[in-house]
Protein backbone atom coordinates (compact mmCIF):
# COMPACT_ATOMS: atom_id res chain seq x y z
CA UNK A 1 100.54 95.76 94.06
CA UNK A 2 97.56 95.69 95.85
CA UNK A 3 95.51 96.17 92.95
CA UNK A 4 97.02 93.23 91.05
CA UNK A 5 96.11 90.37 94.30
CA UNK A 6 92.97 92.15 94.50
CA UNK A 7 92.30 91.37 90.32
CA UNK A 8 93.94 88.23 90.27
CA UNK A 9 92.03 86.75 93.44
CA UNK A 10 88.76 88.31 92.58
CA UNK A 11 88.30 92.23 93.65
CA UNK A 12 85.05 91.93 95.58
CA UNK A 13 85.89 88.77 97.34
CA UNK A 14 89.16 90.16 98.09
CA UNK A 15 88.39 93.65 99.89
CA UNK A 16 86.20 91.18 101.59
CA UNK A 17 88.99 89.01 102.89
CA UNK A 18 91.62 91.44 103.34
CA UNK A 19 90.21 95.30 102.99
CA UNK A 20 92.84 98.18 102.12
CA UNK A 21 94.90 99.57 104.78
CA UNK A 22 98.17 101.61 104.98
CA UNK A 23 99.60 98.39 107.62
CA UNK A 24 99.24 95.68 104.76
CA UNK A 25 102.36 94.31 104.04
CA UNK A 26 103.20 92.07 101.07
CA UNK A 27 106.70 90.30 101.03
CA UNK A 28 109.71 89.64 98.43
CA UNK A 29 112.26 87.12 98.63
CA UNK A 30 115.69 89.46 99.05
CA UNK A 31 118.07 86.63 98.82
CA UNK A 32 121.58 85.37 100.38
CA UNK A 33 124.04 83.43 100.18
CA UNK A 34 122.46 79.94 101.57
CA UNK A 35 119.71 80.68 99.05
CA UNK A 36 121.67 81.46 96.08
CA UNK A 37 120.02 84.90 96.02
CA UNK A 38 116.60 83.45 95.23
CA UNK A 39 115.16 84.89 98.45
CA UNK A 40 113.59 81.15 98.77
CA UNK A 41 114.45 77.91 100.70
CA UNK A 42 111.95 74.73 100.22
CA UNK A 43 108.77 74.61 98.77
CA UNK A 44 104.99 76.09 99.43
CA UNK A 45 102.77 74.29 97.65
CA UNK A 46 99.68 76.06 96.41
CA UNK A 47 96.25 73.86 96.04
CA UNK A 48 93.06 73.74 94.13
CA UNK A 49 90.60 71.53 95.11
CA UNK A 50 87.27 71.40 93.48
CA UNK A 51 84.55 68.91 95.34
CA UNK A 52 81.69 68.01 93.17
CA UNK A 53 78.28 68.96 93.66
CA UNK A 54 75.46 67.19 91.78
CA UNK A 55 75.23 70.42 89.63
CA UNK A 56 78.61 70.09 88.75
CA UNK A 57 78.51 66.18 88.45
CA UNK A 58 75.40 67.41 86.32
CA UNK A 59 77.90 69.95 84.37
CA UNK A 60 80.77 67.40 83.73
CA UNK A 61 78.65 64.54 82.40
CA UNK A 62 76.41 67.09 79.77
CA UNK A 63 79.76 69.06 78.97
CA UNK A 64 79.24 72.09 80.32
CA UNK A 65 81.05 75.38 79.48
CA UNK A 66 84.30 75.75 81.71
CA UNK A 67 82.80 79.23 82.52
CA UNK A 68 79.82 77.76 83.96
CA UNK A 69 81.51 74.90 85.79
CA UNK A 70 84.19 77.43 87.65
CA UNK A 71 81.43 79.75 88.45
CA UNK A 72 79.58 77.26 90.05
CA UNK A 73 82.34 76.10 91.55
CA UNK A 74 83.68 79.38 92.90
CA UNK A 75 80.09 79.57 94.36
CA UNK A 76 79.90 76.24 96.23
CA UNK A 77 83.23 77.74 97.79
CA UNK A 78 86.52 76.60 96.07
CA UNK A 79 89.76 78.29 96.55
CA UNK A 80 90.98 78.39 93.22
CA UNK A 81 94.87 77.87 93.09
CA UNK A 82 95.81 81.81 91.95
CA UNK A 83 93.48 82.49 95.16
CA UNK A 84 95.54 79.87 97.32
CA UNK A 85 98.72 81.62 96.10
CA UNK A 86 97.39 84.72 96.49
CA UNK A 87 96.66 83.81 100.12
CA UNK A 88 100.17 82.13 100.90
CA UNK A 89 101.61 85.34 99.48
CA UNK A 90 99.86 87.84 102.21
CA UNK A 91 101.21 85.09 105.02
CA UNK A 92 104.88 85.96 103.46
CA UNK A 93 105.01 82.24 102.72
CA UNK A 94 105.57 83.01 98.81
CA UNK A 95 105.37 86.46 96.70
CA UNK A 96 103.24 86.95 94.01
CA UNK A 97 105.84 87.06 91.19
CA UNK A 98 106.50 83.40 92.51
CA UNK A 99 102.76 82.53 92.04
CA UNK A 100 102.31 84.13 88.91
CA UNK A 101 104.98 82.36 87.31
CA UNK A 102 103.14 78.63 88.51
CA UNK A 103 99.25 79.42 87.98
CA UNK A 104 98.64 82.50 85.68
CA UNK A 105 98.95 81.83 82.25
């Protein structure tokens, strides 16, 4: 499963953020009877939020390729909201079935 966060958030950043080890533990909801065997209770949201540069002001106005304008923006830093679940899911605040489901098409 490893290999799938690592893919989905971006392999090299990944092994940068969180390298391989044999102590890495990801987390499944195992359910009960107060959660109606969902192995959830509440809500974690996940976010995207993209801040504009004047490149990508400069992207958006001439109509720039959606490639471009995510590359650029995964540059300038923005935590795109697979990565955010991807995050919340190695805190054991989600799992990444859950986050799948809501930002992978």
């Amino acid at each position: 499963e490893y290999d799938e966060l690592a893919e989905a958030y971006g392999r090299q950043a990944f092994e940068q953020l969180h390298p391989y080890d044999e102590a890495l533990m990801l987390y499944r909801g195992k359910g009960c009877a107060t959660c109606s065997k969902t192995g959830y209770r509440g809500r974690a949201a996940i976010h995207e939020l993209l801040i504009t540069s004047d490149e990508m002001k400069r992207l958006i106005q001439t109509k720039g390729r959606v490639a471009e304008m995510l590359a650029l923006a995964k540059s300038e830093g923005m935590t795109t909201l697979v990565q955010d679940g991807v995050l919340k899911s190695l805190q054991g605040l989600t799992d990444f079935r859950q986050v799948k489901a809501v930002a992978i098409k």
